[in-house]
Protein backbone atom coordinates (compact mmCIF):
# COMPACT_ATOMS: atom_id res chain seq x y z
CA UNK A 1 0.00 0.00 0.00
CA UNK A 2 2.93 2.10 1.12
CA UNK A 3 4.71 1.62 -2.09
CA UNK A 4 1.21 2.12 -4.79
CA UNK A 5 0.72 5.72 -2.34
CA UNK A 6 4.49 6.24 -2.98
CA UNK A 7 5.08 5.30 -6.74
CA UNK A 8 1.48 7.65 -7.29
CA UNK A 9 2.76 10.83 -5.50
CA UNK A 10 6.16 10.65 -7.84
CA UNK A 11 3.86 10.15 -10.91
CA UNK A 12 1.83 13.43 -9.82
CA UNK A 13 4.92 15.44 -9.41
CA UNK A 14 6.17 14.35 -12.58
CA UNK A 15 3.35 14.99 -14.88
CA UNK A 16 3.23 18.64 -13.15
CA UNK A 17 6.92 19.11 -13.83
CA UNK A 18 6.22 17.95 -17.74
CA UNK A 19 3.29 20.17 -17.78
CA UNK A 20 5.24 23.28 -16.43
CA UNK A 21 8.18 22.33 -18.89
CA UNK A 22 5.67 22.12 -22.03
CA UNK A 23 2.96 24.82 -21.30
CA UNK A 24 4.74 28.10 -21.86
CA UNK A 25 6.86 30.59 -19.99
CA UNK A 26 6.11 34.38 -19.37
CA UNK A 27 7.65 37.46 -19.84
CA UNK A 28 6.59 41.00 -19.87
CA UNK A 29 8.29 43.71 -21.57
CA UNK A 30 8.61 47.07 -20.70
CA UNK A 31 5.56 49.83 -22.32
CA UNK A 32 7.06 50.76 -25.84
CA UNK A 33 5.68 54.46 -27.10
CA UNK A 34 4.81 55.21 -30.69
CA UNK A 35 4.01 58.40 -32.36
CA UNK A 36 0.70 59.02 -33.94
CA UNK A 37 1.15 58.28 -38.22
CA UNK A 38 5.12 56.79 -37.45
CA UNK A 39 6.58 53.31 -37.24
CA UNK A 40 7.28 51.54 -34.47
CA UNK A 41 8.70 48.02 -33.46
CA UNK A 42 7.34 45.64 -30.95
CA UNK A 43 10.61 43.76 -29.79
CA UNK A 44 11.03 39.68 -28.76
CA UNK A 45 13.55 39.08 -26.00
CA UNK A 46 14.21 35.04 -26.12
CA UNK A 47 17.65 33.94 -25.99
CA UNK A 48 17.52 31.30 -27.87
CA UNK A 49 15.72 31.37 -31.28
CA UNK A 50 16.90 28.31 -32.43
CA UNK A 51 14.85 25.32 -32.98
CA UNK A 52 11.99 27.06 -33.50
CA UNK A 53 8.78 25.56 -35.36
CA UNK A 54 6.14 28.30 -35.16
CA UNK A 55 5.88 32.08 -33.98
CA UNK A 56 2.14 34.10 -33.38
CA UNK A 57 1.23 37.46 -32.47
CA UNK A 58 -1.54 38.02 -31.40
CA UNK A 59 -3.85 41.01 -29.68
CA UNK A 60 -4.47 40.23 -25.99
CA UNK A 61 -7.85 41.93 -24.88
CA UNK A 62 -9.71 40.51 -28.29
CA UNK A 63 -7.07 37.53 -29.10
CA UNK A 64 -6.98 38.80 -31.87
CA UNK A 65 -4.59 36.76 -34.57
CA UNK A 66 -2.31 39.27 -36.41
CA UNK A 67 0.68 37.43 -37.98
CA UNK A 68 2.08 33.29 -37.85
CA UNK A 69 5.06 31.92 -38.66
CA UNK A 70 5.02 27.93 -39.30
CA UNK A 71 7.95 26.40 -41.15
CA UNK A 72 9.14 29.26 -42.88
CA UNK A 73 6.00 30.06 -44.27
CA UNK A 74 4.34 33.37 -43.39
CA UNK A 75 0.81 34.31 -43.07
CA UNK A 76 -0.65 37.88 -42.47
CA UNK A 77 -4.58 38.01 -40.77
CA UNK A 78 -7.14 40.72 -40.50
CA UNK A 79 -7.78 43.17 -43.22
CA UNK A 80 -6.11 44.61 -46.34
CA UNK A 81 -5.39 48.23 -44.91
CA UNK A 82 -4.22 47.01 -41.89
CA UNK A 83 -2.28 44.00 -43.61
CA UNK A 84 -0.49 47.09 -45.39
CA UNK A 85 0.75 48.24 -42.09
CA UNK A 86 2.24 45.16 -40.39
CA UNK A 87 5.55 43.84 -41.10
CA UNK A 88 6.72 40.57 -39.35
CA UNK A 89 10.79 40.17 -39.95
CA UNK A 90 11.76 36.29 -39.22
CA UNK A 91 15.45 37.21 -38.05
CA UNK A 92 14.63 38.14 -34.13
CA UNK A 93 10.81 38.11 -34.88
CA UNK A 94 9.76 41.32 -33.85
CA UNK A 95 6.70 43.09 -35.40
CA UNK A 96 6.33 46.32 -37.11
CA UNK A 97 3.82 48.64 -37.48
CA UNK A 98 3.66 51.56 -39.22
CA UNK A 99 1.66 54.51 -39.80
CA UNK A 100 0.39 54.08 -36.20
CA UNK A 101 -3.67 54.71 -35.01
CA UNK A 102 -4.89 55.56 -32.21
CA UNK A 103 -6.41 52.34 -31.86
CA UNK A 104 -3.07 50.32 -32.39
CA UNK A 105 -2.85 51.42 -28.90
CA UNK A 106 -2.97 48.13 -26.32
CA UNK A 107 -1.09 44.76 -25.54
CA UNK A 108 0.60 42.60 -28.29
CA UNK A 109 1.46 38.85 -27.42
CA UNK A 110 3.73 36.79 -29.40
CA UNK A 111 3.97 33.10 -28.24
CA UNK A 112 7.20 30.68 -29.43
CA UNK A 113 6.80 27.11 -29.95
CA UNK A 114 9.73 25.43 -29.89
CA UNK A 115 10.14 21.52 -32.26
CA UNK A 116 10.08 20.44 -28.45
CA UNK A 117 6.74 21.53 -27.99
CA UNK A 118 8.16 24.17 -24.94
CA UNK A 119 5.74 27.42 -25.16
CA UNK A 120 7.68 30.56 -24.62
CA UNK A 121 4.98 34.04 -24.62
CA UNK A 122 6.09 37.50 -24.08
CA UNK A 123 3.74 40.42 -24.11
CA UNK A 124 4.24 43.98 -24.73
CA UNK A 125 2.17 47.33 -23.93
CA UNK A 126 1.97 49.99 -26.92
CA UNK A 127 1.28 52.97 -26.45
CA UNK A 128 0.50 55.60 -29.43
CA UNK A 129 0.58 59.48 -28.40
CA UNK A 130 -0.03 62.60 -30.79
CA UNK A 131 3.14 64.35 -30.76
CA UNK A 132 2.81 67.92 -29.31
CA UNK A 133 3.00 71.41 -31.49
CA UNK A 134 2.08 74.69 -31.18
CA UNK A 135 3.67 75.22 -27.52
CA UNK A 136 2.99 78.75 -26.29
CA UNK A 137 2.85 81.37 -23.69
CA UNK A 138 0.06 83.85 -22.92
CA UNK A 139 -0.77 86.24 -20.50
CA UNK A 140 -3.96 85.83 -18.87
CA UNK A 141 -3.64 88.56 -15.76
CA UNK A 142 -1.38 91.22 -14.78
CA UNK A 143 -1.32 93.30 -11.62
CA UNK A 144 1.84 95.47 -10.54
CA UNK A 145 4.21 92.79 -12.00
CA UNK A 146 1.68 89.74 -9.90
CA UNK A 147 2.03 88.06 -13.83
CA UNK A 148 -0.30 84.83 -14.44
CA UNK A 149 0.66 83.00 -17.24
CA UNK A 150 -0.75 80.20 -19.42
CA UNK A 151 1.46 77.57 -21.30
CA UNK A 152 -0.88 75.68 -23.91
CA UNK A 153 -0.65 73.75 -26.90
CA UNK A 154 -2.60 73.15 -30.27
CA UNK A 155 -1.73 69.25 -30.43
CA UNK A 156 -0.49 66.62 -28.22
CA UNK A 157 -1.88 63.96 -26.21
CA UNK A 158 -1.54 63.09 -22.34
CA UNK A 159 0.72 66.57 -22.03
CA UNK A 160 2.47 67.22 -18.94
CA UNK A 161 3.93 71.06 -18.55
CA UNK A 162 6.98 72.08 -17.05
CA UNK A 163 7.91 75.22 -15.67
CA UNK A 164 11.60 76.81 -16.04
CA UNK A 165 13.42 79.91 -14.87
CA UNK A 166 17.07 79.11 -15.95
CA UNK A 167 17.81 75.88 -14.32
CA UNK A 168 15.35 75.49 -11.80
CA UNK A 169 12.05 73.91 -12.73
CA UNK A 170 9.61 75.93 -11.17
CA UNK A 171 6.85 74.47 -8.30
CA UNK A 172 5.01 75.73 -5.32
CA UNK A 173 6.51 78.86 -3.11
CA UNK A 174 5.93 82.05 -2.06
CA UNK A 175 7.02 84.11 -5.15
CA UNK A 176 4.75 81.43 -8.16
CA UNK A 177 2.03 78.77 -7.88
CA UNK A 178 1.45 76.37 -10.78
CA UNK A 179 -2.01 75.19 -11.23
CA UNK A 180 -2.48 72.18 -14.08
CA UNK A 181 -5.06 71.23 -15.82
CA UNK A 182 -5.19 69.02 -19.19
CA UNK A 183 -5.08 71.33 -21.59
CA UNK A 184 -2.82 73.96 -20.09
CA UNK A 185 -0.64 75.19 -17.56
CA UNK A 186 -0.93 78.68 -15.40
CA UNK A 187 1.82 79.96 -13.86
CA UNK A 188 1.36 82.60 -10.80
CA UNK A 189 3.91 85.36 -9.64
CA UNK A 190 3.38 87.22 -6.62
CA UNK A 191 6.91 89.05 -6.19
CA UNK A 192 8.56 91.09 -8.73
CA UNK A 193 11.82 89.48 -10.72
CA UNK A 194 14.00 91.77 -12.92
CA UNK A 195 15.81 90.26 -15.98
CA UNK A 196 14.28 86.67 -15.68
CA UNK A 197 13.41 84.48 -18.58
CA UNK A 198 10.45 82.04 -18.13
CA UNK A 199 10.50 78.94 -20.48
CA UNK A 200 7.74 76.35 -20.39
CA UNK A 201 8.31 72.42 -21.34
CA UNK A 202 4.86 70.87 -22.86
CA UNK A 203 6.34 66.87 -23.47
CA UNK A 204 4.63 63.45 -23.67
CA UNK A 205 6.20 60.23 -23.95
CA UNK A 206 7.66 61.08 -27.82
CA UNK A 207 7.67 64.93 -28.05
CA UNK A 208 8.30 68.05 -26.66
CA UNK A 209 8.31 71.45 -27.16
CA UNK A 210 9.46 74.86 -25.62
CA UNK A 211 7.97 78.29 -24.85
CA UNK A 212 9.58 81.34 -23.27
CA UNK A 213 8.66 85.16 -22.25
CA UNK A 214 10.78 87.77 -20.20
CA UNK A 215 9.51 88.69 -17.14
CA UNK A 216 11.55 92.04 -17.35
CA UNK A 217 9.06 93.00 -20.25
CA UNK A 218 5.42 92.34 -18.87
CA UNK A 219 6.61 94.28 -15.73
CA UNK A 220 7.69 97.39 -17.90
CA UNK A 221 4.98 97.10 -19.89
CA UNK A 222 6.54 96.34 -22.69
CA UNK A 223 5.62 92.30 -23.58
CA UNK A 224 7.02 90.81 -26.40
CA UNK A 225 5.70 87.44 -27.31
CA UNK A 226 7.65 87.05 -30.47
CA UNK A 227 9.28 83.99 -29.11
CA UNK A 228 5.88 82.17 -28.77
CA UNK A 229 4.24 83.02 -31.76
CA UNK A 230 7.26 83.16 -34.48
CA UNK A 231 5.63 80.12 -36.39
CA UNK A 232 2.28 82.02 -36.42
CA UNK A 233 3.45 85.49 -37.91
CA UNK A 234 5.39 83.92 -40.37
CA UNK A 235 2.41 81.99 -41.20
CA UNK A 236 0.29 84.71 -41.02
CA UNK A 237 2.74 86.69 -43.52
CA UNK A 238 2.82 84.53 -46.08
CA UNK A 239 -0.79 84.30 -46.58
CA UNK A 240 -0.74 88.03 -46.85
CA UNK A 241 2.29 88.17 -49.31
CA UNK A 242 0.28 85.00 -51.11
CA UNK A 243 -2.44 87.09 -51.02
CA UNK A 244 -0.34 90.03 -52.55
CA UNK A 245 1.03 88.37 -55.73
CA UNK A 246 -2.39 86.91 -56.80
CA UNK A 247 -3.28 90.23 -56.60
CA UNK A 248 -1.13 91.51 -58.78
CA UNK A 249 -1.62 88.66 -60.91
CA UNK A 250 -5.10 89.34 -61.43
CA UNK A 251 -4.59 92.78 -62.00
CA UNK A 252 -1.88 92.34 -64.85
CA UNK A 253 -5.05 89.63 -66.63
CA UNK A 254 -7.42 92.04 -66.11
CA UNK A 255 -5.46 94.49 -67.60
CA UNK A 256 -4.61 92.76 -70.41
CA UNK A 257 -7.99 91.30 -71.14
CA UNK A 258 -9.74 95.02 -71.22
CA UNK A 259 -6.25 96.06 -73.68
CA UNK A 260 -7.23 93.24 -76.16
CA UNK A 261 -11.05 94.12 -75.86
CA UNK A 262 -10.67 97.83 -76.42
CA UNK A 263 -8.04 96.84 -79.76
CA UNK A 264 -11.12 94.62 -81.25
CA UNK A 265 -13.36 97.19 -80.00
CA UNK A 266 -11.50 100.13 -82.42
CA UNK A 267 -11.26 97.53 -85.29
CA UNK A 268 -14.46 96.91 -85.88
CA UNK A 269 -15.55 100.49 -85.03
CA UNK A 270 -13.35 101.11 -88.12
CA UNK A 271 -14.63 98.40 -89.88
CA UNK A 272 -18.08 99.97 -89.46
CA UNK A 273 -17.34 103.69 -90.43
CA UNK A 274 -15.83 102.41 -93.47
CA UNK A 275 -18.44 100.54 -94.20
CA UNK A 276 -21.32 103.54 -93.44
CA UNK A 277 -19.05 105.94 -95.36
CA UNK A 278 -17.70 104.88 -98.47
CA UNK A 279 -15.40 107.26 -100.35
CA UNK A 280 -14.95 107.88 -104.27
CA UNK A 281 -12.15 107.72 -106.13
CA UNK A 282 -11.38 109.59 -109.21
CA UNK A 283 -9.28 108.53 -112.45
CA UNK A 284 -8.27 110.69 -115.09
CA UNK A 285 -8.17 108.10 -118.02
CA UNK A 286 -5.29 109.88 -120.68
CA UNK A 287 -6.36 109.62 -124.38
CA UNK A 288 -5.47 107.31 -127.26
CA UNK A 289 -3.84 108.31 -130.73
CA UNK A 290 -3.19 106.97 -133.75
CA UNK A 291 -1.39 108.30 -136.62
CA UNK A 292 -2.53 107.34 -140.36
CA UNK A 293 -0.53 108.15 -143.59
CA UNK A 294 -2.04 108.78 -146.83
CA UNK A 295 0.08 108.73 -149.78
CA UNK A 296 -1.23 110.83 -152.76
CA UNK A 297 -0.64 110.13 -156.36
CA UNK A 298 2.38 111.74 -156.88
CA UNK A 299 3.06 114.72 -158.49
CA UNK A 300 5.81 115.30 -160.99
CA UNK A 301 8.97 113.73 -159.68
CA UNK A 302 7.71 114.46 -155.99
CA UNK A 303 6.57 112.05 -153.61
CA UNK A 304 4.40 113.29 -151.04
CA UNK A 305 3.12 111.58 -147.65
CA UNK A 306 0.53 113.02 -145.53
CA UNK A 307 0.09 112.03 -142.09
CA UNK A 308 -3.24 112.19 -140.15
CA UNK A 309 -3.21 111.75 -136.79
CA UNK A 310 -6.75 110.61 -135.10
CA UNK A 311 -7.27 111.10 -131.21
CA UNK A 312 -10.05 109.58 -128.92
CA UNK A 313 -11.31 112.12 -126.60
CA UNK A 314 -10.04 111.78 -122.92
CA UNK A 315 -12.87 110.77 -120.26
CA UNK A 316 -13.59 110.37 -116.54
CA UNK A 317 -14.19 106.84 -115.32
CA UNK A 318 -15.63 106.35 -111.66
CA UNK A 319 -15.64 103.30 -109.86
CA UNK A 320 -16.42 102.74 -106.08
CA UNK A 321 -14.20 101.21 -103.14
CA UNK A 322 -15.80 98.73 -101.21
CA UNK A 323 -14.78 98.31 -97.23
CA UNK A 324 -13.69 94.72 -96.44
CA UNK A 325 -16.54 92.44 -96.08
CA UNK A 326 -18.56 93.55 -98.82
């Protein structure tokens, strides 16, 4: 009895020692960021990729099938578009993906089997974030230098802001108070500062950006904002030069439209006034002569020859000219 209890307890252990060997093994990487409409590459971190009969990824939450290797023979699931955007590379078996959604966003799981029938799975976290533009400062309140300002941006998601004056990131004191909020920052001063340059960070996990204003200016009065909003007055002054030249352009057809009209115009005004007023023309025709000789019987040893010469009388023809078109 001793021995059935003894030889059934070693069978147990070793069919959970198989199974633990032959299920699978776990490993979880570390979050990977992507940019919004960018590439990005979901890594594989087994040592040994050798021996290796099949490879799957796979989305977690929906188990969703994406790409399998088997035998050197690759197959691609899910649709066309998004077939477009997935590239699996064989060599360390990492997946691409490229021209990243928001909905690419969430955990990938690519599983190993090995031609031992050991399970290896690792699974990684992606992230996609909209990279941040448009960083800038604004003034919201002023009173005897007590300056709050407001650091926003046009784009970005999950934006954290950072507040800088020289080296020292800026918090909670007596002279400034940050309050946050998810679309902008507002910094608060409560003491005066002379010569002082206040830069704001707006970052996520793949971008960041930078703002600054001088303090020295809003307390004299004198704010420039130039720094901030450089990208929008040169935007703004190229529409209006844009603007300018197809002006001009549509001047110079306008012009020359109304030059050709007013050429055709006097053409066929002349065509017209020669054609109400037709003028006469007059041709002095010269007359025609002939000479005729007569030769009388002669008289005595003289031989005489009498010449008559005959003349049409000259006239006048008149004819009409005719303007073109007629």
């Amino acid at each position: 009895m001793a021995i059935c209890h003894l030889n059934l307890r070693w069978a147990c252990e070793l069919l959970i020692i198989s199974a633990f060997c032959v299920v699978q093994s776990r490993f979880v990487h570390p979050p990977v960021n992507g940019s919004l409409g960018q590439s990005v590459s979901l890594p594989v971190e087994m040592p040994n990729k050798l021996n290796v009969s099949e490879v799957s990824w796979k989305r977690s939450l929906t188990n969703t099938k994406i790409v399998g290797l088997s035998r050197s023979n690759i197959q691609y699931f899910g649709s066309e578009e998004y077939k477009k955007r997935i590239h699996f590379h064989p060599g360390n078996f990492s997946l691409q993906i490229s021209d990243l959604q928001r909905e690419d966003t969430g955990q990938y799981e690519v599983t190993v089997t090995a031609d031992s029938g050991k399970l290896t799975s690792e699974t990684v976290q992606l992230d996609v974030y909209e990279p941040v533009t448009g960083t800038n400062i604004s003034i919201v309140n002023i009173t005897n230098c007590n300056v709050t300002l407001r650091c926003s941006v046009n784009t970005g998601s999950n934006v954290s802001f950072t507040w800088w004056r020289g080296q020292e990131a800026l918090g909670n004191n007596l002279t400034h108070h940050v309050f946050e909020n998810r679309e902008s920052s507002q910094l608060l001063f409560t003491k005066e500062t002379h010569e002082s340059v206040v830069r704001c960070e707006a970052s996520n996990p793949v971008s960041h950006e930078i703002a600054q204003i001088k303090l020295e200016d809003i307390c004299n009065g004198n704010v420039s904002e130039l720094s901030t909003r450089l990208p929008y007055i040169a935007l703004i002054l190229g529409i209006l030069f844009l603007c300018l030249v197809c002006y001009v352009l549509k001047k110079q057809v306008t012009l020359r439209k109304t030059s050709l009209h007013d050429e055709a115009s006097k053409k066929q005004r002349n065509i017209q006034d020669a054609m109400d007023n037709p003028s006469t023309v007059y041709c002095q025709v010269q007359p025609v002569c002939r000479r005729e000789e007569k030769r009388p019987p002669p008289e005595g040893n003289e031989m005489n020859v009498i010449h008559n010469d005959t003349c049409e009388l000259p006239s006048t023809v008149y004819d009409i000219i005719k303007p073109p078109g007629n």
